[in-house]
C-alpha atoms as a PDB file:
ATOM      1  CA  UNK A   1      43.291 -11.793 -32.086  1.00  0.00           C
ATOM      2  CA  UNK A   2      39.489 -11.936 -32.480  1.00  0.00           C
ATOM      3  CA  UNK A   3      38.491 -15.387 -34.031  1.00  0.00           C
ATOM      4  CA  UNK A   4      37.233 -14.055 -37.530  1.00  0.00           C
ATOM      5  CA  UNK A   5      33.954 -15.060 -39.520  1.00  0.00           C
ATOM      6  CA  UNK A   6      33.016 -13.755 -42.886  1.00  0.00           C
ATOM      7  CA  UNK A   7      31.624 -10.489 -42.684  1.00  0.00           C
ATOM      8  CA  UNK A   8      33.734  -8.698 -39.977  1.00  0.00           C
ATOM      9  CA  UNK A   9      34.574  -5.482 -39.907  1.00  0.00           C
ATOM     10  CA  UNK A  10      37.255  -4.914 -37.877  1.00  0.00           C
ATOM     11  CA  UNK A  11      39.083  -2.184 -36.274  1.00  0.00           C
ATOM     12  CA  UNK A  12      42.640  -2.518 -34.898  1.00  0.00           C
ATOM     13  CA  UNK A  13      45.337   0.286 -33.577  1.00  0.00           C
ATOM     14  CA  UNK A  14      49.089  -0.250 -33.706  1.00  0.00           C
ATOM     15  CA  UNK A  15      52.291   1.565 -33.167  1.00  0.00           C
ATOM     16  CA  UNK A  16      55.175  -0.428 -34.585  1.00  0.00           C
ATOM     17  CA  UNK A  17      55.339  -2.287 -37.975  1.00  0.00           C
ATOM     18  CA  UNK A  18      56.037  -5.510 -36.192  1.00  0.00           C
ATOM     19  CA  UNK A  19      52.172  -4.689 -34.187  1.00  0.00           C
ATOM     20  CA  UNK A  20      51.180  -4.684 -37.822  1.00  0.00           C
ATOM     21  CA  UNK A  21      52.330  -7.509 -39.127  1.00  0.00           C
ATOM     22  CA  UNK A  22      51.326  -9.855 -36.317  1.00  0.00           C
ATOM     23  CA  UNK A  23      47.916  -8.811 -36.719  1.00  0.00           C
ATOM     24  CA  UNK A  24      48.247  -9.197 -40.401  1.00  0.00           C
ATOM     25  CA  UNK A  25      49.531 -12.367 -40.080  1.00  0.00           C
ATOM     26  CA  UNK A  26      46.497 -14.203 -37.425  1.00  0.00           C
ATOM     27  CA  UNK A  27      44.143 -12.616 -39.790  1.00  0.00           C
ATOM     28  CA  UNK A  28      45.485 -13.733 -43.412  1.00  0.00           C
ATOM     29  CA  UNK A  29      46.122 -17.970 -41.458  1.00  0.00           C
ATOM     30  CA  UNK A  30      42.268 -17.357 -40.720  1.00  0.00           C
ATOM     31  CA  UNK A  31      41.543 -15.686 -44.781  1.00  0.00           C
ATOM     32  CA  UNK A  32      43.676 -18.900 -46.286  1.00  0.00           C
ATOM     33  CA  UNK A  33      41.931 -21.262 -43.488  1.00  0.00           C
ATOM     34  CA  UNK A  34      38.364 -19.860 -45.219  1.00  0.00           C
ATOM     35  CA  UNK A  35      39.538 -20.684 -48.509  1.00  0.00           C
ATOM     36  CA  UNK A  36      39.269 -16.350 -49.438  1.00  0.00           C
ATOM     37  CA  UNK A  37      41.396 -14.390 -51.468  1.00  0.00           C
ATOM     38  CA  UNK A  38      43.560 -11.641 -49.117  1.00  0.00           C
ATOM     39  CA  UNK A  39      44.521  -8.468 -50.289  1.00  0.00           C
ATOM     40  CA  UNK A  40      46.742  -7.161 -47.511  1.00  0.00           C
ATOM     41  CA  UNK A  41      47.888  -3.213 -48.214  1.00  0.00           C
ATOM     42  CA  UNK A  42      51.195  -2.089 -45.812  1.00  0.00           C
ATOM     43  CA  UNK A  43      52.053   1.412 -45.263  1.00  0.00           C
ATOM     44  CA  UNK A  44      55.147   3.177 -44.495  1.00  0.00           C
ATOM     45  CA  UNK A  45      58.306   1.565 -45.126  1.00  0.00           C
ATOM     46  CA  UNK A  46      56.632  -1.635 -45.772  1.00  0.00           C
ATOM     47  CA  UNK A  47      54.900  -1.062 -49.015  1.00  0.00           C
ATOM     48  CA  UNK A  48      58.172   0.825 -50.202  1.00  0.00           C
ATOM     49  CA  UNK A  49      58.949  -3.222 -51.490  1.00  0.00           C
ATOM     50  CA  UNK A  50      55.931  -5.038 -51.680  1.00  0.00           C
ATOM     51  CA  UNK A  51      57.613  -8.472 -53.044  1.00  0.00           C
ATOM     52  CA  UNK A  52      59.284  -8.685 -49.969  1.00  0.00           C
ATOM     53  CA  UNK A  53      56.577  -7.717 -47.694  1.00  0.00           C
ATOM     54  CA  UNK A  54      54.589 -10.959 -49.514  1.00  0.00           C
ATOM     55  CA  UNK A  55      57.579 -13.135 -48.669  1.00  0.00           C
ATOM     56  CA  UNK A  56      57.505 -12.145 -44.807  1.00  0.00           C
ATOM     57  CA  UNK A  57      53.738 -13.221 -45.171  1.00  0.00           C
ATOM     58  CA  UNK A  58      55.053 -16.715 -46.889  1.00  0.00           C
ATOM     59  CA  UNK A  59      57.569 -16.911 -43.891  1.00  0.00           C
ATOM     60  CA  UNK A  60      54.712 -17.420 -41.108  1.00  0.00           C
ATOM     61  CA  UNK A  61      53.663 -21.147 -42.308  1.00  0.00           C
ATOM     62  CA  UNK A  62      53.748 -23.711 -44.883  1.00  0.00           C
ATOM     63  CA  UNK A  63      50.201 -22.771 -45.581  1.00  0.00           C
ATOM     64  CA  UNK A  64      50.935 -19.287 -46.481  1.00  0.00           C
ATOM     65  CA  UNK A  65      53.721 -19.739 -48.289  1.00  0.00           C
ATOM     66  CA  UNK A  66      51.569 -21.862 -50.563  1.00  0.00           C
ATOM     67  CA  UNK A  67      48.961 -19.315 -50.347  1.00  0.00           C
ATOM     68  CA  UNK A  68      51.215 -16.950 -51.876  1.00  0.00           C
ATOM     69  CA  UNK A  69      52.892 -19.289 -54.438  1.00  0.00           C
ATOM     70  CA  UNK A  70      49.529 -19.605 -55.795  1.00  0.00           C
ATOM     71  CA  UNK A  71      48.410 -16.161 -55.645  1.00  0.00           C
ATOM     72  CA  UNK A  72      45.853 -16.569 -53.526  1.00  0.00           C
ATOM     73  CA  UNK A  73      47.719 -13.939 -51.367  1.00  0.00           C
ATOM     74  CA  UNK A  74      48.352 -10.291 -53.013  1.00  0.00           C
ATOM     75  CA  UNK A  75      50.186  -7.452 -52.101  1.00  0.00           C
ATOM     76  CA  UNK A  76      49.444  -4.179 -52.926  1.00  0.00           C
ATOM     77  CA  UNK A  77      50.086  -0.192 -52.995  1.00  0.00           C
ATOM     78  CA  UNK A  78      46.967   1.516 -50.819  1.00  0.00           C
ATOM     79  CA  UNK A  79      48.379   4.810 -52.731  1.00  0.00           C
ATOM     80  CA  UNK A  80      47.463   3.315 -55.954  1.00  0.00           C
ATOM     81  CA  UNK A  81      43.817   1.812 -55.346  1.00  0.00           C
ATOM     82  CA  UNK A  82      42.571   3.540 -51.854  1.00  0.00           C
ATOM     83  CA  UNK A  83      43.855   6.919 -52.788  1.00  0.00           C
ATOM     84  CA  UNK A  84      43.605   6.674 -56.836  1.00  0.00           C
ATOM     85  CA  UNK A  85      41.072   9.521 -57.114  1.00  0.00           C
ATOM     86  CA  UNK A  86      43.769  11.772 -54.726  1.00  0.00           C
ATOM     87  CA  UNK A  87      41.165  12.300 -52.013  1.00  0.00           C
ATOM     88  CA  UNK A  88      38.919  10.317 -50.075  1.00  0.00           C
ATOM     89  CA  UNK A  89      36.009   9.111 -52.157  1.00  0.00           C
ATOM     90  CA  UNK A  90      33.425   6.814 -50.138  1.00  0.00           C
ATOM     91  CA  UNK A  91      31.451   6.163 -53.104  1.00  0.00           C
ATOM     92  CA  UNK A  92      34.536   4.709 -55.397  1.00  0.00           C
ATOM     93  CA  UNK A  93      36.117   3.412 -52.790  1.00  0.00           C
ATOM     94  CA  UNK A  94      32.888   1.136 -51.713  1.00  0.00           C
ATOM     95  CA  UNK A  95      32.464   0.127 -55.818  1.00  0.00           C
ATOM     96  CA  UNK A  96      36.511  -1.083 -55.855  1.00  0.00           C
ATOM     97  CA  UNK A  97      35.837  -3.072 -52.801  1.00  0.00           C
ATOM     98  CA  UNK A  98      32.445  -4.382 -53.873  1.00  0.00           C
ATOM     99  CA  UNK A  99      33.988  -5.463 -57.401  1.00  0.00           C
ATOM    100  CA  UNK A 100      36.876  -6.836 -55.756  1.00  0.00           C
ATOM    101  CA  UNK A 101      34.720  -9.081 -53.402  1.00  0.00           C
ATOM    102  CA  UNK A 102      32.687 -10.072 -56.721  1.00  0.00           C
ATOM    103  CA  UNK A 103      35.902 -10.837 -58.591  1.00  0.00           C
ATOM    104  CA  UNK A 104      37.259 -13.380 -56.360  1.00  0.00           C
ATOM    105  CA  UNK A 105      34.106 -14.949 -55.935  1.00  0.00           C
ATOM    106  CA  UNK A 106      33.792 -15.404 -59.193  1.00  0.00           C
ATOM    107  CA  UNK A 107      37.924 -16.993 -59.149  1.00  0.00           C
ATOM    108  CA  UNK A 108      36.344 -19.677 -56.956  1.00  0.00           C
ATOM    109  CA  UNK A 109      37.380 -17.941 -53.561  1.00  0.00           C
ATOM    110  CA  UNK A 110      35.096 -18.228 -51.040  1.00  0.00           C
ATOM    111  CA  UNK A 111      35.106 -14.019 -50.829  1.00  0.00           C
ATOM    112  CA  UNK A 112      37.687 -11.574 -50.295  1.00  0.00           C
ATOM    113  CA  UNK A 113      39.682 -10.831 -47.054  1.00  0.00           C
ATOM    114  CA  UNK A 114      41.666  -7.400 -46.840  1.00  0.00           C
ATOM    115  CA  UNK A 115      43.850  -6.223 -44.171  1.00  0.00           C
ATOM    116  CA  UNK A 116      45.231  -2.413 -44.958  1.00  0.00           C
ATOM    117  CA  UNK A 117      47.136   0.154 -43.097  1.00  0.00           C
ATOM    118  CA  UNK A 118      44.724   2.984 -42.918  1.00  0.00           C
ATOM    119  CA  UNK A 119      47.962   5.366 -43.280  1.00  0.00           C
ATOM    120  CA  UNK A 120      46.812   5.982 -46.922  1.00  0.00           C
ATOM    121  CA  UNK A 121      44.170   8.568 -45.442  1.00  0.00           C
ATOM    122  CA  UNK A 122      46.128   9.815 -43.104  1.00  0.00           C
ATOM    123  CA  UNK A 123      45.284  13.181 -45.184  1.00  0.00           C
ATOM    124  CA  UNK A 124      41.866  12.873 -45.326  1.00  0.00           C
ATOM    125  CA  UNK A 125      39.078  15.016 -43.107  1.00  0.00           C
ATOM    126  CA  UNK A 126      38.794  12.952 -39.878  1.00  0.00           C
ATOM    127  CA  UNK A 127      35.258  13.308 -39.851  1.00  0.00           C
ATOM    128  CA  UNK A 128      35.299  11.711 -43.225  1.00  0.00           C
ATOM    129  CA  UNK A 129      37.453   9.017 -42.387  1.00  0.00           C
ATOM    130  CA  UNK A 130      35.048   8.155 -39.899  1.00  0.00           C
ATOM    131  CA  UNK A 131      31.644   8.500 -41.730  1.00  0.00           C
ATOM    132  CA  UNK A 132      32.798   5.940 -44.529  1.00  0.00           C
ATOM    133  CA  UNK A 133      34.077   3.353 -42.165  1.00  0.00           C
ATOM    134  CA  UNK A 134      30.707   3.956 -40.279  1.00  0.00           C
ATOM    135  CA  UNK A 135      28.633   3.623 -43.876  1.00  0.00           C
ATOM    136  CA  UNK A 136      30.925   0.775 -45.069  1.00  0.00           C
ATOM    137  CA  UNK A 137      28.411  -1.962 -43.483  1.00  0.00           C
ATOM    138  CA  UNK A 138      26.580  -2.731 -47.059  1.00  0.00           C
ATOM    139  CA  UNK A 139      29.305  -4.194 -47.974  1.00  0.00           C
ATOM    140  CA  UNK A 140      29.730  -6.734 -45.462  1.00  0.00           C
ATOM    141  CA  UNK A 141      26.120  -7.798 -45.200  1.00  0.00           C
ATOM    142  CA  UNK A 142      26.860 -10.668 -47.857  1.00  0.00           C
ATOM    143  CA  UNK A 143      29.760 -11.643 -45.697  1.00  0.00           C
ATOM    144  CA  UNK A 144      31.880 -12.122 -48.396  1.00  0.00           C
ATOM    145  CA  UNK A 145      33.645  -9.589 -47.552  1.00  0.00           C
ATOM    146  CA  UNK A 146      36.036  -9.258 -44.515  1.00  0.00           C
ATOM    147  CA  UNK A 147      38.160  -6.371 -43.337  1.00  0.00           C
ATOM    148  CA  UNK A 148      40.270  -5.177 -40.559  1.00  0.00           C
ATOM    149  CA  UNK A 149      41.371  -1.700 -40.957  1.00  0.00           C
ATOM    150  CA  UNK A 150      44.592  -1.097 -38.682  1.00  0.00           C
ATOM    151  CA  UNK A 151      45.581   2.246 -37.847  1.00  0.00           C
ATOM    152  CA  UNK A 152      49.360   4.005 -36.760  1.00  0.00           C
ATOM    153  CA  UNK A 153      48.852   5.971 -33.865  1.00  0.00           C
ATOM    154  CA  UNK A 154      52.239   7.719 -34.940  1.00  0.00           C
ATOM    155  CA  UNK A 155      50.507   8.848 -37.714  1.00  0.00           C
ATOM    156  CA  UNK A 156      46.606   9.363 -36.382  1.00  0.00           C
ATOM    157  CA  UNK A 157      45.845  11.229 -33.564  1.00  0.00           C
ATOM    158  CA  UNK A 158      44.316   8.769 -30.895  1.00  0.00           C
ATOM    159  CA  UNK A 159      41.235  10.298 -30.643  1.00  0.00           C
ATOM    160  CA  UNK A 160      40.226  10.012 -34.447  1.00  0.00           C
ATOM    161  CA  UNK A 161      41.762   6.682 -34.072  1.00  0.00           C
ATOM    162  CA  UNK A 162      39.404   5.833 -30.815  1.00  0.00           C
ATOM    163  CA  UNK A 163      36.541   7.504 -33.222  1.00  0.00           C
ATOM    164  CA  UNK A 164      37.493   5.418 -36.151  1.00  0.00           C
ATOM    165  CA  UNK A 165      37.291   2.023 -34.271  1.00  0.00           C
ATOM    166  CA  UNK A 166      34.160   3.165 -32.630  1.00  0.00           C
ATOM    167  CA  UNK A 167      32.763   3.296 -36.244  1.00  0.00           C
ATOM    168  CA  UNK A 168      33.790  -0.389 -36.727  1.00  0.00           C
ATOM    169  CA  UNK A 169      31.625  -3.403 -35.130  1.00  0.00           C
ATOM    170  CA  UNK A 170      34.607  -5.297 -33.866  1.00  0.00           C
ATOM    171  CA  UNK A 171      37.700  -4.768 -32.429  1.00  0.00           C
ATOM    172  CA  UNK A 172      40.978  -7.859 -32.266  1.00  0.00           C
ATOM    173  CA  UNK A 173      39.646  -8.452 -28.665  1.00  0.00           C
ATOM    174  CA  UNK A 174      36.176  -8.069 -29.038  1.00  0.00           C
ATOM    175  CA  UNK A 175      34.496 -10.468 -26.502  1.00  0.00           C
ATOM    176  CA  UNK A 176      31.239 -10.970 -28.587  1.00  0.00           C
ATOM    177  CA  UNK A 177      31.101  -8.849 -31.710  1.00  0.00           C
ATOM    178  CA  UNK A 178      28.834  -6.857 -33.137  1.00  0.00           C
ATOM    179  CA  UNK A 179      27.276  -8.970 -36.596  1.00  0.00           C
ATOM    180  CA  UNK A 180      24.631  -8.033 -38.559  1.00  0.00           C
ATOM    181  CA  UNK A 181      22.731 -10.245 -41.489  1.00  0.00           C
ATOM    182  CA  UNK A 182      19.878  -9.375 -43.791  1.00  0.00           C
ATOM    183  CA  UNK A 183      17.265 -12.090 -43.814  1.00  0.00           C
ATOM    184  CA  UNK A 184      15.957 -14.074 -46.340  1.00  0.00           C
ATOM    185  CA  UNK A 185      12.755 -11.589 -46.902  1.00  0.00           C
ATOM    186  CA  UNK A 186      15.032  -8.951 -47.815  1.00  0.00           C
ATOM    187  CA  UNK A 187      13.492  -6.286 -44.885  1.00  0.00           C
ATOM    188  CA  UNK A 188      14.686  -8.166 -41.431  1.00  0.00           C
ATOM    189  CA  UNK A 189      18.027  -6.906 -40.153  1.00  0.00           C
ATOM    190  CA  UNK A 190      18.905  -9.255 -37.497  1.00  0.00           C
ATOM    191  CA  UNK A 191      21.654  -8.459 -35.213  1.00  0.00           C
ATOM    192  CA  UNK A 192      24.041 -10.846 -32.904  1.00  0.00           C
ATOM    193  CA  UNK A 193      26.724 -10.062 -29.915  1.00  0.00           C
ATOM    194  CA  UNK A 194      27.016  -6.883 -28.331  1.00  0.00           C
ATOM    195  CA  UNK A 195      26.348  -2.499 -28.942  1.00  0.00           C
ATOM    196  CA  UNK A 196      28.401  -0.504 -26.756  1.00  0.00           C
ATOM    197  CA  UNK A 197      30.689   2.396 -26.712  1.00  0.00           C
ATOM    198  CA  UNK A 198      33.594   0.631 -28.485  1.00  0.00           C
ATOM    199  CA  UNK A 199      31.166  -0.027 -31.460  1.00  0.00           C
ATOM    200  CA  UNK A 200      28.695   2.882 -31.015  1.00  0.00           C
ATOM    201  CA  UNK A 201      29.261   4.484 -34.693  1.00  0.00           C
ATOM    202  CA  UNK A 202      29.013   1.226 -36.340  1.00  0.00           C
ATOM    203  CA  UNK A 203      25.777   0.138 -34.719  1.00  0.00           C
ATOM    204  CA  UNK A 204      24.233   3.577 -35.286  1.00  0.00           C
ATOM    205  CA  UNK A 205      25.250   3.702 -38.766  1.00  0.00           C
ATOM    206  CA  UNK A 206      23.800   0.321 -39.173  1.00  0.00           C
ATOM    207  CA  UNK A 207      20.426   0.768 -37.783  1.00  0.00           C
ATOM    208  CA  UNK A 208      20.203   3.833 -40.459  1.00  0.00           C
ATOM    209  CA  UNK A 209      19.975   1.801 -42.847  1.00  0.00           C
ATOM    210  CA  UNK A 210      16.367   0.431 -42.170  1.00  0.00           C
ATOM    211  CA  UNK A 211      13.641   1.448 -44.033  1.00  0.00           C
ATOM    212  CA  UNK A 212       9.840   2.354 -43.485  1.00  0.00           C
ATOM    213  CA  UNK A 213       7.851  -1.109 -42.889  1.00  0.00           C
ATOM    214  CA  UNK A 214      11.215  -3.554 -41.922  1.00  0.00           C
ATOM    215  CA  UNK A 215      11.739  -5.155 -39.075  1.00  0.00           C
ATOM    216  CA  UNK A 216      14.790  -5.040 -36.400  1.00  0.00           C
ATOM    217  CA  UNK A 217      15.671  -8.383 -35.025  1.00  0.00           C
ATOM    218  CA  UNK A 218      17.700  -7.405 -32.263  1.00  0.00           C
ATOM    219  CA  UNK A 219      16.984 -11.216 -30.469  1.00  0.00           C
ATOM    220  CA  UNK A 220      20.533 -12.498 -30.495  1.00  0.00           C
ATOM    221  CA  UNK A 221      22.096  -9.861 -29.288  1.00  0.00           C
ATOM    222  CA  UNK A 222      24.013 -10.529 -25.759  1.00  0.00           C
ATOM    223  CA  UNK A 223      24.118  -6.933 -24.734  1.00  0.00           C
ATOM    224  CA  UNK A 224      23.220  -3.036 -25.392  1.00  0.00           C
ATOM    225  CA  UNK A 225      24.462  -0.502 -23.368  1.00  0.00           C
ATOM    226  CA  UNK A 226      21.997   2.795 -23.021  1.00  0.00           C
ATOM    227  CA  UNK A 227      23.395   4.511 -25.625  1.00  0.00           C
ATOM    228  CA  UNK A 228      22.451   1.673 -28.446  1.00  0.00           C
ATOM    229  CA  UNK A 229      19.301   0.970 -26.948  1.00  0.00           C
ATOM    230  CA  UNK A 230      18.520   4.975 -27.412  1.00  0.00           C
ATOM    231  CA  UNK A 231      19.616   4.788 -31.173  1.00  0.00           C
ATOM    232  CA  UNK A 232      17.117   1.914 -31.368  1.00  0.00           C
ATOM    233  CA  UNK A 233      14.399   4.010 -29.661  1.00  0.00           C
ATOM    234  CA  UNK A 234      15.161   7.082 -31.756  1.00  0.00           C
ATOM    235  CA  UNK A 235      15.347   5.140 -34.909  1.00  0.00           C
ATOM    236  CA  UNK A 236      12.127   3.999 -33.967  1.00  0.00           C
ATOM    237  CA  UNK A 237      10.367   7.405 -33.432  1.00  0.00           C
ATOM    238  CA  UNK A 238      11.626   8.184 -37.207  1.00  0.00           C
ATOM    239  CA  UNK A 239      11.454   5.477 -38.806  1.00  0.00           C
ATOM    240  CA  UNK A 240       7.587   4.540 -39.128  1.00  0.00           C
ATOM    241  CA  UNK A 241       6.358   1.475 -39.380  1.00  0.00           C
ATOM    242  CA  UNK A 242       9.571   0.152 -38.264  1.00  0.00           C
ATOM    243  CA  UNK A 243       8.806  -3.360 -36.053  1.00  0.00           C
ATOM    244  CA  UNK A 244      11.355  -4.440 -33.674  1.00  0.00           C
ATOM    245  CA  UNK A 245      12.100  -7.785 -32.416  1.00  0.00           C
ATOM    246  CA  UNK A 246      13.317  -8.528 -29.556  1.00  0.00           C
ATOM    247  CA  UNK A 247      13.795 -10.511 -25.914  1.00  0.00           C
ATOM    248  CA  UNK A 248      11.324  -9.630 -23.004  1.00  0.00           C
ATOM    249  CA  UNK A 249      14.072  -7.538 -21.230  1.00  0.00           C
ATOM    250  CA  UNK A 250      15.258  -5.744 -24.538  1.00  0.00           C
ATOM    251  CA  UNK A 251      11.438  -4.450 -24.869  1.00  0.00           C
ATOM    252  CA  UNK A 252      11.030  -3.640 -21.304  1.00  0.00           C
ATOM    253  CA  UNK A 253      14.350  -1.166 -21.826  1.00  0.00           C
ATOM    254  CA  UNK A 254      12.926   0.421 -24.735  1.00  0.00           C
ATOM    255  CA  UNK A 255       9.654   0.650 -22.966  1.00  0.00           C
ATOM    256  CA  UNK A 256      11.090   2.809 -19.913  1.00  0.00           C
ATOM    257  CA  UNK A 257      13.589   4.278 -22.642  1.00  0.00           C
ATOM    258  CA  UNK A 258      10.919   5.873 -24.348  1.00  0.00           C
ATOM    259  CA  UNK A 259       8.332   6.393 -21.563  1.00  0.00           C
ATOM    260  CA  UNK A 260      11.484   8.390 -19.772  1.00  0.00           C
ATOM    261  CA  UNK A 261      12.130  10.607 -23.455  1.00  0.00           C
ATOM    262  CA  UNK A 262      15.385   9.630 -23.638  1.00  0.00           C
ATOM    263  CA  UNK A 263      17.273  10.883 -26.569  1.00  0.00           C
ATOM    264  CA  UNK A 264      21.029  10.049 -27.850  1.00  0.00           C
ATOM    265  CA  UNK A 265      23.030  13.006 -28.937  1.00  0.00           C
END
């Protein structure tokens, strides 16, 4: 699995509940290794008895056991706190997660880690689905909060679920990932690793969030496909004001990229 910082967002697919739990498992040694609370949420048959899904998690090492033991590690229902309105509600759900991530800050944590089986929205709009993973990336900015959203291909048909990691910035074998920071002065949003297809909706989602007058800092970024590098020339053309910073090839790109009129659809 991806070596995880604070601040990831992170997208994973799975067919089995053992696929589940292994990835639950490298991410919450990494969460307890970060000193960070972890909230992990099962699905299926797992969350039917949640006190024994935290003793598999106390199983894996002496560290999580201890974890656990000192509540450090919790287990929860996804039915009760991702679905408590009974639909799909971007707006409460990013409030829960934002007072969640303040709440365990506040216990001393270093932030909060969550890993949850995306099965809860499994009746949601699939458009939706995708749009509030996409918007989600407020929340991480901070990085103290960390996520990897795992969804059941039994469950979600694999081309929302391709969609739905595409609207994430990283994926469990993501060579460089896609990380994003706000800078000190509050308008720079500086960007690291790499924009491609397999992040596409994340990065796009992303660079809507600058504003008239701020800056893109796209300097330590490894790589951009043509896709993200038309987002940034779009976002450009309607965003004025906008400055961008980048490496001499990056600008060249963007040069020919807008000289030639490309647009993204």
């Amino acid at each position: 699995m991806l070596r995880v910082q604070p601040g990831d967002h992170i997208s994973a697919a799975f067919a089995s509940t053992s696929a589940f739990t292994g990835t639950t498992l490298a991410f919450a040694e990494q969460a307890v290794a970060a000193r960070a609370r972890l909230l992990i949420f099962p699905g299926g048959d797992l969350r039917d008895d949640l006190e024994a899904y935290r003793n598999v998690v106390g199983c894996r090492s002496r560290a999580l056991l201890a974890a656990v033991h000192r509540g450090q590690v919790l287990v929860g229902d996804s039915r009760e706190v991702q679905w408590g309105p009974g639909r799909l509600d971007p707006a409460y759900l990013y409030e829960v997660y934002a007072a969640a991530t303040r709440q365990a800050v506040a216990a001393g944590f270093s932030g909060l880690w969550v890993s949850v089986d995306m099965t809860w929205a499994a009746a949601a709009d699939p458009e939706a689905l995708v749009a509030f993973e996409a918007g989600a990336s407020a929340l991480f900015t901070d990085r103290e909060l960390t996520a990897v959203c795992q969804y059941d291909t039994r469950v979600f048909d694999r081309r929302w679920v391709a969609a739905a990691c595409q609207a994430h910035p990283a994926g469990p074998a993501s060579p460089s990932p896609l990380r994003h920071r706000l800078q000190d002065d509050g308008r720079t949003l500086a960007f690291s690793g790499e924009a491609d297809l397999a992040n596409a909706g994340a990065f796009a989602a992303m660079l809507r969030r600058l504003r008239p007058g701020g800056t893109l800092d796209i300097t330590g970024m490894t790589f951009l496909d043509a896709r993200a590098l038309a987002e940034i020339a779009r976002t450009a053309r309607e965003n004025a004001g906008l400055r961008i910073r980048a490496g001499r090839t990056h600008l060249h790109l963007l040069d020919l990229i807008r000289d030639a009129g490309v647009r993204h659809e």
